[in-house]
PDB file of N, CA and C in Angstrom:
ATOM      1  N   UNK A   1      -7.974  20.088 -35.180  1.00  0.00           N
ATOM      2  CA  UNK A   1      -8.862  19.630 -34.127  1.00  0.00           C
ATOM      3  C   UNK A   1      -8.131  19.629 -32.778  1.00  0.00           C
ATOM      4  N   UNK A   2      -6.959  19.186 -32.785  1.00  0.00           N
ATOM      5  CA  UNK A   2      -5.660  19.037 -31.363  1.00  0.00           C
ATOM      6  C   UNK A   2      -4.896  18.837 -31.957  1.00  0.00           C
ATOM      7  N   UNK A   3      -3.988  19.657 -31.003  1.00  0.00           N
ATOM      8  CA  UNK A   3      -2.413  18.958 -31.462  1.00  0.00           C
ATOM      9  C   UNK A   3      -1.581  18.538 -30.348  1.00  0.00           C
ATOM     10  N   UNK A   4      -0.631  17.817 -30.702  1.00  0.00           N
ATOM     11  CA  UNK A   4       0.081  17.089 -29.972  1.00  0.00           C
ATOM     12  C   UNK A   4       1.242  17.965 -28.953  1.00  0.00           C
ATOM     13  N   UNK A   5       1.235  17.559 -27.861  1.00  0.00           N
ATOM     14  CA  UNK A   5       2.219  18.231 -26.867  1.00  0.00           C
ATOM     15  C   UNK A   5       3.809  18.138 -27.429  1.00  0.00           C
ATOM     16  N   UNK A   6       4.340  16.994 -27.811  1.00  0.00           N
ATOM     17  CA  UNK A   6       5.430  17.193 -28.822  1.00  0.00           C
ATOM     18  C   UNK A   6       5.380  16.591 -29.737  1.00  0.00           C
ATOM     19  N   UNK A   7       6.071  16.982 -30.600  1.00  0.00           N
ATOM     20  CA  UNK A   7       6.598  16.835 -32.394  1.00  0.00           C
ATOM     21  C   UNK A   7       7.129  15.899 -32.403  1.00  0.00           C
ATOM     22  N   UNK A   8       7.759  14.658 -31.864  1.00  0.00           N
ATOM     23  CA  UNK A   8       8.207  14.156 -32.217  1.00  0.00           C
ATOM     24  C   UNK A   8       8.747  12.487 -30.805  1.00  0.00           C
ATOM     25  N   UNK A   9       8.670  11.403 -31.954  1.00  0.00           N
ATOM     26  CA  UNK A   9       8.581  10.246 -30.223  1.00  0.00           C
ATOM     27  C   UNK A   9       9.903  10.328 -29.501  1.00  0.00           C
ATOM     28  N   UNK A  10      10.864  11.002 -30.042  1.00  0.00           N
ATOM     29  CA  UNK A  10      11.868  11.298 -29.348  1.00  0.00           C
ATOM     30  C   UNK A  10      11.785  12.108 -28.507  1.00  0.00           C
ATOM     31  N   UNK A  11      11.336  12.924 -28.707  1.00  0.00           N
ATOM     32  CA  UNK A  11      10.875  14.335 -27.543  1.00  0.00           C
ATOM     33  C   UNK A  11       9.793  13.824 -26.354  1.00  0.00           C
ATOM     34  N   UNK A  12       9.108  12.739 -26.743  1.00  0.00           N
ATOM     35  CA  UNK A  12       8.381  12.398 -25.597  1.00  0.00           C
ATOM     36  C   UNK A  12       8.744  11.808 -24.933  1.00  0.00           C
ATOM     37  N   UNK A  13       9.785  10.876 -25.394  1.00  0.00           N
ATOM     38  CA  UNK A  13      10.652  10.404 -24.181  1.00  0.00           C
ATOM     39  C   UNK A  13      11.369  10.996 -23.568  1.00  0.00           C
ATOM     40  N   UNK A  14      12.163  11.973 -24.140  1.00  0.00           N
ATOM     41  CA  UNK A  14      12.636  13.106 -23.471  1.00  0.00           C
ATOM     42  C   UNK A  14      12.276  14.201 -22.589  1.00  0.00           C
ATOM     43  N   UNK A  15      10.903  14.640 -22.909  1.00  0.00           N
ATOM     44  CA  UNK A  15      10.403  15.434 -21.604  1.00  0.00           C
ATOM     45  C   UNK A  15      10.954  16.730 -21.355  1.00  0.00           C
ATOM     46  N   UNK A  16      11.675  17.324 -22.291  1.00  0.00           N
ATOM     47  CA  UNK A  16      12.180  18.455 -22.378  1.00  0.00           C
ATOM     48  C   UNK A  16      13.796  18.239 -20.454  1.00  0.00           C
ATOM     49  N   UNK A  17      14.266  16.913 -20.718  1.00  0.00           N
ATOM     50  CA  UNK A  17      15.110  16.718 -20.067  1.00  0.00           C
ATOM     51  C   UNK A  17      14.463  16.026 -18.238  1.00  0.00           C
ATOM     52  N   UNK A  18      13.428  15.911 -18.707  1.00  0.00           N
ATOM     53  CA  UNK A  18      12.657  15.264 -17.263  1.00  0.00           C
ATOM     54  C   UNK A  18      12.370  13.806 -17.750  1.00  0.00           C
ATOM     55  N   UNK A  19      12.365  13.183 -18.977  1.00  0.00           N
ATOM     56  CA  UNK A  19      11.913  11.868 -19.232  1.00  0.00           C
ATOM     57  C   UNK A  19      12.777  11.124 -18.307  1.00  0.00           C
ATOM     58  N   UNK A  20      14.118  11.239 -17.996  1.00  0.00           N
ATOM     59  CA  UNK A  20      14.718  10.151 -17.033  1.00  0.00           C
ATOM     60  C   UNK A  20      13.691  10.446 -15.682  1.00  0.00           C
ATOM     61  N   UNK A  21      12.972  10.769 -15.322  1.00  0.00           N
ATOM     62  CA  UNK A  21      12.242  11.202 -13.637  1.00  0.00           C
ATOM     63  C   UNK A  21      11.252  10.493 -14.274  1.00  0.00           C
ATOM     64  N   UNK A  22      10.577  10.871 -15.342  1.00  0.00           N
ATOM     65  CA  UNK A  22       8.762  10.548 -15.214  1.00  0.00           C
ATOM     66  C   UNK A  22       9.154   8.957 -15.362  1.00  0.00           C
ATOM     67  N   UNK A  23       9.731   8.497 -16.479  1.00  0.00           N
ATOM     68  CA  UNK A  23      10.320   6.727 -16.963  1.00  0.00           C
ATOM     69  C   UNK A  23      10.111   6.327 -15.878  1.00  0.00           C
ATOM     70  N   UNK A  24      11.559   6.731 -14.887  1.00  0.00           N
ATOM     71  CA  UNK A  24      11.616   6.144 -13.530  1.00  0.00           C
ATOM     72  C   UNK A  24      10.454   5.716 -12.779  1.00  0.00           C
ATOM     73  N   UNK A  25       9.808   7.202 -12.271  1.00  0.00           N
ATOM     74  CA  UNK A  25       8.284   6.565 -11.505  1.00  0.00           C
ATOM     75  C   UNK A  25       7.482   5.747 -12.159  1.00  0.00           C
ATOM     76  N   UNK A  26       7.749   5.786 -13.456  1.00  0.00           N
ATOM     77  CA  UNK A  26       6.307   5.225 -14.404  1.00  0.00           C
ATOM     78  C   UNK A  26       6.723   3.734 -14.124  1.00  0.00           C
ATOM     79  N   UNK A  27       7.717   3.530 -14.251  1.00  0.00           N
ATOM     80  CA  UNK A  27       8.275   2.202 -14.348  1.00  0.00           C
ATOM     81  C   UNK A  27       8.403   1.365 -12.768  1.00  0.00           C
ATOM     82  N   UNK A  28       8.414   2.660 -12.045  1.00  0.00           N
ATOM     83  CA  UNK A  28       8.182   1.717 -10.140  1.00  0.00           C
ATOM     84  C   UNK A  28       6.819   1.392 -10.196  1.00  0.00           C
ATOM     85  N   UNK A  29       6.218   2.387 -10.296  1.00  0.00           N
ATOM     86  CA  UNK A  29       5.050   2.272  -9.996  1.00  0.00           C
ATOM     87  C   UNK A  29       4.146   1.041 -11.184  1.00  0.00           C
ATOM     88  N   UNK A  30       4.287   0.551 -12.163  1.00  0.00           N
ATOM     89  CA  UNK A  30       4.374  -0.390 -13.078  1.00  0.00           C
ATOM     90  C   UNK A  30       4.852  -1.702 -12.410  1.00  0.00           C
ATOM     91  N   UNK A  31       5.898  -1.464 -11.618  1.00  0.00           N
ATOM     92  CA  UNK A  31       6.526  -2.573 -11.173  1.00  0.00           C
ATOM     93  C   UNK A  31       5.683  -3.278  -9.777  1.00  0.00           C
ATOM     94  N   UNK A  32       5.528  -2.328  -8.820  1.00  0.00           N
ATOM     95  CA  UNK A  32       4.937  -2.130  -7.879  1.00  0.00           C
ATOM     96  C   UNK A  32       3.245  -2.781  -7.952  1.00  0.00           C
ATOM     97  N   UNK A  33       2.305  -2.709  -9.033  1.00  0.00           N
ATOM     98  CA  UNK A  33       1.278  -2.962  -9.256  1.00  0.00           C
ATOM     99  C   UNK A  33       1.398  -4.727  -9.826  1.00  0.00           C
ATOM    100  N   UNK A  34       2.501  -4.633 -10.379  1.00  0.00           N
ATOM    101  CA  UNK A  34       2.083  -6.050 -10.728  1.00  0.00           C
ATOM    102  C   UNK A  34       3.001  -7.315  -9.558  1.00  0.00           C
ATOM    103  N   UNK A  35       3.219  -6.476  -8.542  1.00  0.00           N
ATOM    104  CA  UNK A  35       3.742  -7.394  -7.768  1.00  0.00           C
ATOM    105  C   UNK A  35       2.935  -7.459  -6.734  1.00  0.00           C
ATOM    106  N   UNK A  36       1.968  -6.600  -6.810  1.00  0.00           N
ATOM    107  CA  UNK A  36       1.061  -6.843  -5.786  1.00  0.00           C
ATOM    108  C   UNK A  36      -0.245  -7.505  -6.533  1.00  0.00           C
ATOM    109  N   UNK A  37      -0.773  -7.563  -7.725  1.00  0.00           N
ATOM    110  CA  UNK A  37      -1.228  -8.147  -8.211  1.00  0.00           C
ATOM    111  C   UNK A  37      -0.793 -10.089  -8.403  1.00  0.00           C
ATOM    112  N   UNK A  38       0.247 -10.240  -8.370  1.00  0.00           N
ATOM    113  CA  UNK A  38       1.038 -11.322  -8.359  1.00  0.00           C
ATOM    114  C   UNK A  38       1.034 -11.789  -6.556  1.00  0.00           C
ATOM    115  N   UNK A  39       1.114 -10.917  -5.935  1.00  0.00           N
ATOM    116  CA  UNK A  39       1.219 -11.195  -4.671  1.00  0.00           C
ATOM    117  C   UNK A  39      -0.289 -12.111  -3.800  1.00  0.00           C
ATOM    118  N   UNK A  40      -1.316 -11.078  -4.389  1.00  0.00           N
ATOM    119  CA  UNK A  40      -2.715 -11.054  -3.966  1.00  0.00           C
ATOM    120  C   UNK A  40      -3.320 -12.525  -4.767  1.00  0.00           C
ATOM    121  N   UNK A  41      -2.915 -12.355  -6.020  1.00  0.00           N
ATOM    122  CA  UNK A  41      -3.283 -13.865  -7.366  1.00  0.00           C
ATOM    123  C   UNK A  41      -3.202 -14.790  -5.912  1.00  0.00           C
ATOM    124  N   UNK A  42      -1.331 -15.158  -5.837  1.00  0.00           N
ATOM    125  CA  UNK A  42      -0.765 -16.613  -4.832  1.00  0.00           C
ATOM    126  C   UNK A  42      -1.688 -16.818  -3.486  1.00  0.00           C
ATOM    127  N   UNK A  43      -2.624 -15.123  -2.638  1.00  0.00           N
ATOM    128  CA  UNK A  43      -2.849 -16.031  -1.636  1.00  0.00           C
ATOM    129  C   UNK A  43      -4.032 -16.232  -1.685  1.00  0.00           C
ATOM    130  N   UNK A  44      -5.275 -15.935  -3.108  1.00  0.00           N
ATOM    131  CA  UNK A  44      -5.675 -16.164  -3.368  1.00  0.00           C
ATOM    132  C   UNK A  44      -6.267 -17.719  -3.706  1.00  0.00           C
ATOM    133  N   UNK A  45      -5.037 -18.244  -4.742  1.00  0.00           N
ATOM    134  CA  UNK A  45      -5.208 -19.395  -4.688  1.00  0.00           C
ATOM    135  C   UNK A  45      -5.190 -20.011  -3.687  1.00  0.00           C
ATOM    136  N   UNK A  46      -3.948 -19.701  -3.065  1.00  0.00           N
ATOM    137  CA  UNK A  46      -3.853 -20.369  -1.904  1.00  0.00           C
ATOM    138  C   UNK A  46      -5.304 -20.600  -0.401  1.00  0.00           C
ATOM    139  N   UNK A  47      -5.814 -19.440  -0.497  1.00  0.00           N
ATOM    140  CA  UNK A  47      -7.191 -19.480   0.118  1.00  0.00           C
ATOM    141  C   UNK A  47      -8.307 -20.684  -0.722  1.00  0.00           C
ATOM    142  N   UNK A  48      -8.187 -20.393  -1.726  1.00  0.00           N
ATOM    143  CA  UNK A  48      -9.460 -21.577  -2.780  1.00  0.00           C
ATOM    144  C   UNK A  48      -8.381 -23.044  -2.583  1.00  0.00           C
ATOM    145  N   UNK A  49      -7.761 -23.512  -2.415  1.00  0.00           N
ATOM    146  CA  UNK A  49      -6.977 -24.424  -2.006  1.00  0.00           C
ATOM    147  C   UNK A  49      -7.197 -24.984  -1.219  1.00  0.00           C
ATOM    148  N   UNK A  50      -7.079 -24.305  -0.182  1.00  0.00           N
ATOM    149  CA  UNK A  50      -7.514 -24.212   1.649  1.00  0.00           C
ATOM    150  C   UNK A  50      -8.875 -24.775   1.936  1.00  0.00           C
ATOM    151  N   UNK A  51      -9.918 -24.211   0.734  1.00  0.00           N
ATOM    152  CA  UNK A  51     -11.311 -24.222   0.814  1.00  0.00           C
ATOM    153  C   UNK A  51     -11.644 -25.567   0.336  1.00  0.00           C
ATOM    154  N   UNK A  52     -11.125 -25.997  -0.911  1.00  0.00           N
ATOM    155  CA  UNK A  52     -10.914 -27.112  -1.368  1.00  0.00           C
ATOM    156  C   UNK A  52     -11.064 -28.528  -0.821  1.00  0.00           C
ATOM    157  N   UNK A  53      -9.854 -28.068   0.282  1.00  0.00           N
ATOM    158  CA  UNK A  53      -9.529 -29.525   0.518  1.00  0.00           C
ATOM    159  C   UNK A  53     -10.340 -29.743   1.653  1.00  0.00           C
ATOM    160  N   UNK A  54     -11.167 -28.163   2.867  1.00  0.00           N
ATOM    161  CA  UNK A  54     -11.597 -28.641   3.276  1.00  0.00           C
ATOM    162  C   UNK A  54     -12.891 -29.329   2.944  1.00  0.00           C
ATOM    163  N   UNK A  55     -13.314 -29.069   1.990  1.00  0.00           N
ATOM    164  CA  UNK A  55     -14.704 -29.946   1.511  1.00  0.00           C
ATOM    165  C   UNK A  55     -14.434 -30.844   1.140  1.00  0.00           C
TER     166      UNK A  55
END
């Protein structure tokens, strides 16, 4: 029905010698999302806080 791009989970991490590049970005960009997610959460609250107390 399909087959798989490689044979084996070692080879997919490997990347035919590019897995250290793709990891890398995969892993900024991973990093990057949840710090802005984390970032946006705090002023979030911090806005419903704000709202809070003024009522």
């Amino acid at each position: 029905m399909f087959s798989f791009a490689f044979n084996s989970f070692e080879e997919a991490i490997y990347m035919n010698g590019h897995g250290i590049y793709v990891w890398i970005v995969f892993s900024i960009v991973i990093s990057c999302l949840a710090a802005f997610f984390i970032s946006y959460k705090n002023k979030i609250q911090k806005i419903k806080k704000k709202l809070n107390e003024s009522n």
